[in-house]
N, C-alpha and C. Protein backbone atom coordinates (compact mmCIF):
# COMPACT_ATOMS: atom_id res chain seq x y z
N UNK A 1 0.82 -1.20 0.00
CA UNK A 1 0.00 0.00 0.00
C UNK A 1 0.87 1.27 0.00
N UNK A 2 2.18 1.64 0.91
CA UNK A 2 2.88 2.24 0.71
C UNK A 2 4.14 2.46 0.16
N UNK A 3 4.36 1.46 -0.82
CA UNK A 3 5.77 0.79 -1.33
C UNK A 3 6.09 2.45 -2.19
N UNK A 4 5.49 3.26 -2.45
CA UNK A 4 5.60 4.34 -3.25
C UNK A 4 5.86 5.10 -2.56
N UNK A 5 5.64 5.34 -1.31
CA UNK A 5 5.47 6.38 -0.39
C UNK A 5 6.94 7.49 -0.14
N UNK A 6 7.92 6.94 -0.75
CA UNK A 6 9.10 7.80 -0.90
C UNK A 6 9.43 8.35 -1.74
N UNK A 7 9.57 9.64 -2.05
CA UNK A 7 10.13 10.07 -3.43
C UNK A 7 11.23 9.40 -4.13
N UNK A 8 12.40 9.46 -2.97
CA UNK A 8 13.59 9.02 -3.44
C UNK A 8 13.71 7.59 -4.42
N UNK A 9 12.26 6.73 -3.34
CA UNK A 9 12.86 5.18 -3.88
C UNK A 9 11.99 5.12 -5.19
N UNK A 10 10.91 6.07 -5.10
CA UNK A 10 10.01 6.10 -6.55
C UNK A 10 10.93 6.70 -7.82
N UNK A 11 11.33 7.59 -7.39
CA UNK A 11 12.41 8.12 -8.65
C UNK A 11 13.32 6.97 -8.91
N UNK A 12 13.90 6.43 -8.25
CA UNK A 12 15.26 5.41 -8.17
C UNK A 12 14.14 4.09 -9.13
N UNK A 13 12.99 3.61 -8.89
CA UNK A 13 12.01 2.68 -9.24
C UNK A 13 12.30 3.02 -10.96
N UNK A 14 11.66 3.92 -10.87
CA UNK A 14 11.25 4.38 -12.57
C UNK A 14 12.52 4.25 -13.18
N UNK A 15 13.69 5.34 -12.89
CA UNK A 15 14.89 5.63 -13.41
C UNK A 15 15.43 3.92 -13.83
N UNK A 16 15.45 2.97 -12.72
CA UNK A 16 15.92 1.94 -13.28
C UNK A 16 15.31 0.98 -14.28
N UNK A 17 13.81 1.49 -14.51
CA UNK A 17 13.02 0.42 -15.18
C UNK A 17 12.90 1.64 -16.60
N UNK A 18 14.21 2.56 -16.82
CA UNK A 18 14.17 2.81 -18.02
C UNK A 18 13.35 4.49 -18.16
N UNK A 19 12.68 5.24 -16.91
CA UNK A 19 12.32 6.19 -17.62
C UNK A 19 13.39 7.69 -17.06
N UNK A 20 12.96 8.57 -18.17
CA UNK A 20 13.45 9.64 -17.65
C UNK A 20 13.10 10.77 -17.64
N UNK A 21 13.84 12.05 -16.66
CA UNK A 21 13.43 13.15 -16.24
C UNK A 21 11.83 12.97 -14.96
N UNK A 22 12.30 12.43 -14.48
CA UNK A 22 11.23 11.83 -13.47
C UNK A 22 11.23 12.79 -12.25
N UNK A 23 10.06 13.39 -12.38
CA UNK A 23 9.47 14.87 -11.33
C UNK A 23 8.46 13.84 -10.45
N UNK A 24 8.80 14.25 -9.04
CA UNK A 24 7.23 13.91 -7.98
C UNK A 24 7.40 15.21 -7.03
N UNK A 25 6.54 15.22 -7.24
CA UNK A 25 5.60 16.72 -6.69
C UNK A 25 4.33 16.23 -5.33
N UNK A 26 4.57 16.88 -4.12
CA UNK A 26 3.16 16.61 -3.34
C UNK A 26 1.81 17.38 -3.84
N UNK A 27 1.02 16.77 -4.08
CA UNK A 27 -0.24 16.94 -4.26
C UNK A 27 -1.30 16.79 -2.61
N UNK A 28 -1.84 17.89 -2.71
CA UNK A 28 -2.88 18.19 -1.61
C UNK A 28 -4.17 18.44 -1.86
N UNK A 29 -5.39 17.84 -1.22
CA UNK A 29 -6.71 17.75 -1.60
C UNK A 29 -8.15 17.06 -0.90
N UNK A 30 -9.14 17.54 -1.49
CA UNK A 30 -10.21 17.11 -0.45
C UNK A 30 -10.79 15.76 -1.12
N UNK A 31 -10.56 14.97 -0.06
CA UNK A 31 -11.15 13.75 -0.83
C UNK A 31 -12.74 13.50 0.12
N UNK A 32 -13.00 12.19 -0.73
CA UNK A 32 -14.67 12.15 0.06
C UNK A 32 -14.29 10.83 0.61
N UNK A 33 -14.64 10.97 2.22
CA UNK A 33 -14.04 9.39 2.23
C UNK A 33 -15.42 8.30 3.10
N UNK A 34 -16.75 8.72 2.61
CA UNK A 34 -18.20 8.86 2.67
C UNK A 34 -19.08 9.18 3.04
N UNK A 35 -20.30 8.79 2.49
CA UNK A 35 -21.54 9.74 2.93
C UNK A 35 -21.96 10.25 4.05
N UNK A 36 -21.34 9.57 5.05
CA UNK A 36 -21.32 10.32 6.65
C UNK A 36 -20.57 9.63 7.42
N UNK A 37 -20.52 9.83 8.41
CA UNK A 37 -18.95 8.94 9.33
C UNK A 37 -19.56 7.84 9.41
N UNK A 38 -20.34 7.17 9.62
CA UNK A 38 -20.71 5.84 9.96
C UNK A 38 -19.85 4.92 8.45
N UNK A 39 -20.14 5.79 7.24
CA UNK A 39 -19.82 5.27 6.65
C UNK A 39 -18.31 5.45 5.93
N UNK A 40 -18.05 6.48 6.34
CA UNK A 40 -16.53 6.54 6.14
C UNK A 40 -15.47 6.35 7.56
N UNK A 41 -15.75 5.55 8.78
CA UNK A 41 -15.58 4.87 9.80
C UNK A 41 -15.63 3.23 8.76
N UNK A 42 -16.72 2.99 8.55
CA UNK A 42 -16.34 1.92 8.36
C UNK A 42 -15.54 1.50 6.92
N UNK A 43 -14.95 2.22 5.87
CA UNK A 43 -14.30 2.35 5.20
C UNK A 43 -12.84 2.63 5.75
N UNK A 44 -12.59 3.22 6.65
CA UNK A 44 -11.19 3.72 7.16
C UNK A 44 -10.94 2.14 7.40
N UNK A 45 -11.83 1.96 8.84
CA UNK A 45 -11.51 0.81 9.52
C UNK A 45 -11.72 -0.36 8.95
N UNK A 46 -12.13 -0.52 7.56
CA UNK A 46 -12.31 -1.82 6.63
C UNK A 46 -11.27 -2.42 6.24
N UNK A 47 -10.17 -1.76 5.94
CA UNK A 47 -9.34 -1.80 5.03
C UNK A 47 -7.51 -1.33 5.32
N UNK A 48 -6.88 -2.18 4.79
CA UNK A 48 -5.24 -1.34 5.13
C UNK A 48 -5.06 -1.62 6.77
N UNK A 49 -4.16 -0.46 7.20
CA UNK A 49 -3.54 -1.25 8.10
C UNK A 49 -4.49 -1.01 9.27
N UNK A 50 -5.37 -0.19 9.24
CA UNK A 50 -6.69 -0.31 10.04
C UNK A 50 -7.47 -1.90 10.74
N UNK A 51 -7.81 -2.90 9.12
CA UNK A 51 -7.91 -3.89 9.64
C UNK A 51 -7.00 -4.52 10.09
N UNK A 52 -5.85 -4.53 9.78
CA UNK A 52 -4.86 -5.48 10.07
C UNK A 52 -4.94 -4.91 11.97
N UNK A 53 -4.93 -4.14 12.42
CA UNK A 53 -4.60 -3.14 13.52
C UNK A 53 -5.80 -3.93 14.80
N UNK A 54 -6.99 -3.67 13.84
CA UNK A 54 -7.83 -4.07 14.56
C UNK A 54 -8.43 -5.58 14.86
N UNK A 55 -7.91 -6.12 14.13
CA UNK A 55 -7.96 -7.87 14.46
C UNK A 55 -6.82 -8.43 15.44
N UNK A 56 -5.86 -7.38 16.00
CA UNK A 56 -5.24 -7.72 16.99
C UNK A 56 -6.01 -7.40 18.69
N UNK A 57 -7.08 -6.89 18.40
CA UNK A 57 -7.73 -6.24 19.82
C UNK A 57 -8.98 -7.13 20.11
N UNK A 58 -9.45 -6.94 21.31
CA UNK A 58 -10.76 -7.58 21.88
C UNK A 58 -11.65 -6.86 21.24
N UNK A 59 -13.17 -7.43 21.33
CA UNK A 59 -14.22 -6.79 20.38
C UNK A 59 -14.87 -5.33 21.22
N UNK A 60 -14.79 -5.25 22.23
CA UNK A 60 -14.65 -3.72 23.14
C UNK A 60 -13.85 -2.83 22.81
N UNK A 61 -12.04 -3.91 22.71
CA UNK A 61 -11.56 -2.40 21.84
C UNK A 61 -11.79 -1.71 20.27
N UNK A 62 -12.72 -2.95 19.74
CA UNK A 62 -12.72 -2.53 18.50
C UNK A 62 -13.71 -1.28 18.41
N UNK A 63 -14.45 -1.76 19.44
CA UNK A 63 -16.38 -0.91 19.17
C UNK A 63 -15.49 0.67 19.68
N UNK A 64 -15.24 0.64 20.53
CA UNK A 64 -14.51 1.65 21.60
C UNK A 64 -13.42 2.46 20.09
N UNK A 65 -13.05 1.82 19.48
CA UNK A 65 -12.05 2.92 18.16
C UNK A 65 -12.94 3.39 17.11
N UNK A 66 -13.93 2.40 16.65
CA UNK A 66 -15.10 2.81 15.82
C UNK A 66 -16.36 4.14 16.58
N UNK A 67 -16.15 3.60 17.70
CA UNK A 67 -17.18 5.10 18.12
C UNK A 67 -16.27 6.53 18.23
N UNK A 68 -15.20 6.03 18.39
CA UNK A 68 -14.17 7.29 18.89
C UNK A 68 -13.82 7.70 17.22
N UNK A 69 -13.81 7.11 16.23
CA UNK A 69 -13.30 7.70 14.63
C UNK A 69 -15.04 8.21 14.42
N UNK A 70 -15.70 7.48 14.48
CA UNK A 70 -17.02 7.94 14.20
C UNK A 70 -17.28 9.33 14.34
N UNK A 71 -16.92 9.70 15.88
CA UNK A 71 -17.32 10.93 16.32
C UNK A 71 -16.22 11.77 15.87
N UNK A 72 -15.25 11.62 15.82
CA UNK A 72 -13.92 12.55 14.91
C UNK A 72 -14.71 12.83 13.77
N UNK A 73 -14.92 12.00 12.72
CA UNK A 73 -15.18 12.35 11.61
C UNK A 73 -16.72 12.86 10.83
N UNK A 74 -17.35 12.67 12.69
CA UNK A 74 -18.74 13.83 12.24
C UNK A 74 -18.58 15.06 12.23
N UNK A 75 -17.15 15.38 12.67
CA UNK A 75 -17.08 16.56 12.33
C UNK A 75 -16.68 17.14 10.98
N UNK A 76 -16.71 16.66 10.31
CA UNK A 76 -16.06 16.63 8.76
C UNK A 76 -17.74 16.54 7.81
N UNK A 77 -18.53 16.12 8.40
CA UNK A 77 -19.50 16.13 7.40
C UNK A 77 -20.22 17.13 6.99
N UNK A 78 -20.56 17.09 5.84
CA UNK A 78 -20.88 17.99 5.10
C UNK A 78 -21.58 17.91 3.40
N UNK A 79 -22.68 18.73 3.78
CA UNK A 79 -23.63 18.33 2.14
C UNK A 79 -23.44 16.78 1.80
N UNK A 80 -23.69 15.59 3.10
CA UNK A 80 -23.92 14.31 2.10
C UNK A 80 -22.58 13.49 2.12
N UNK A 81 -21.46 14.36 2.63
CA UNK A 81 -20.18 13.87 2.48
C UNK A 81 -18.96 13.57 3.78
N UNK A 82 -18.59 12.62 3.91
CA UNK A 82 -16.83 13.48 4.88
C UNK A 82 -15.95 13.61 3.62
N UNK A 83 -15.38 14.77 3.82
CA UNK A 83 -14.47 15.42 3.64
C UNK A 83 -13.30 15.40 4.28
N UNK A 84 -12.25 15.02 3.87
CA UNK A 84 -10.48 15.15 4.70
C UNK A 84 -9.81 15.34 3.80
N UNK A 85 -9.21 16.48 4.00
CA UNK A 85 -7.56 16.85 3.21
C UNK A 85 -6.48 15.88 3.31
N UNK A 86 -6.04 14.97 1.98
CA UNK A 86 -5.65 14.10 1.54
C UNK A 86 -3.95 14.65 0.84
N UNK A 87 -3.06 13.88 1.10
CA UNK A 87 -2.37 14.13 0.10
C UNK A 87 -1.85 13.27 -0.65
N UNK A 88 -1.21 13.40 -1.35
CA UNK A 88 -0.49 12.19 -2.64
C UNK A 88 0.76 12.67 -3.59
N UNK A 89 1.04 11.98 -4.08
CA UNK A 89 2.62 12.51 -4.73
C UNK A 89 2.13 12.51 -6.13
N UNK A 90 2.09 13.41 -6.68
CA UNK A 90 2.16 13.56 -8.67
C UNK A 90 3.23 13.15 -8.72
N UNK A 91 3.29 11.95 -9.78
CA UNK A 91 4.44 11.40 -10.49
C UNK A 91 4.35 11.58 -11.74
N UNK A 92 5.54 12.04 -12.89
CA UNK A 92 6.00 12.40 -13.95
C UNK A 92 6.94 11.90 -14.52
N UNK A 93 7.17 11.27 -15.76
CA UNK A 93 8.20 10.88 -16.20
C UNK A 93 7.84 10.50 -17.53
N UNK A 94 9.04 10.23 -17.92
CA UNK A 94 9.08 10.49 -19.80
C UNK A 94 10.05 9.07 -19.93
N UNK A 95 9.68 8.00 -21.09
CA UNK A 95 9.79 6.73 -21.48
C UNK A 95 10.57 7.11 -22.75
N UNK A 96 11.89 6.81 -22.61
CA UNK A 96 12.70 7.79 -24.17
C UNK A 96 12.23 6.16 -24.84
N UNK A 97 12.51 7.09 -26.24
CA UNK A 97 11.84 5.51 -27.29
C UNK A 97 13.12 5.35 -28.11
């Protein structure tokens, strides 16, 4: 999930598999991460290292992190949505022929 997560080793990735002039740039933004916390709670906590995280705990601690993200992320809702400022790396590069 995060094997990209470095500039350095992403540039070094590409460069060796042949491309060049390879730009990564941070990218910042509002993503939707769903229709209200119940449901973007259970999307966080579905998936990645969330589940992995949470199949190590008793079922109290699980309910006990799901009510506690729940209520974090009612604060984010809005028109239908949560909303969280997201970021990501723009990657660029050119494949000489």
């Amino acid at each position: 999930m995060f094997s990209l997560a470095d500039p350095v080793g992403t540039r070094a990735l590409l460069s060796a598999a042949g491309f060049a002039n390879v730009e990564v740039a941070s990218a910042e933004a509002y993503g939707i991460w769903g229709r209200d916390a119940e449901d973007a709670t259970g999307f966080l906590l579905g998936s990645g290292p969330a589940r992995h995280l949470l199949g190590q705990v008793d079922d109290d601690t699980q309910e006990h992190a799901r009510q506690k993200l729940t209520g974090i992320l009612r604060t984010h809702e809005s028109d239908g949505a949560v909303r969280l400022r997201t970021g990501a790396w723009l990657v660029t590069a050119n494949r000489p022929s």
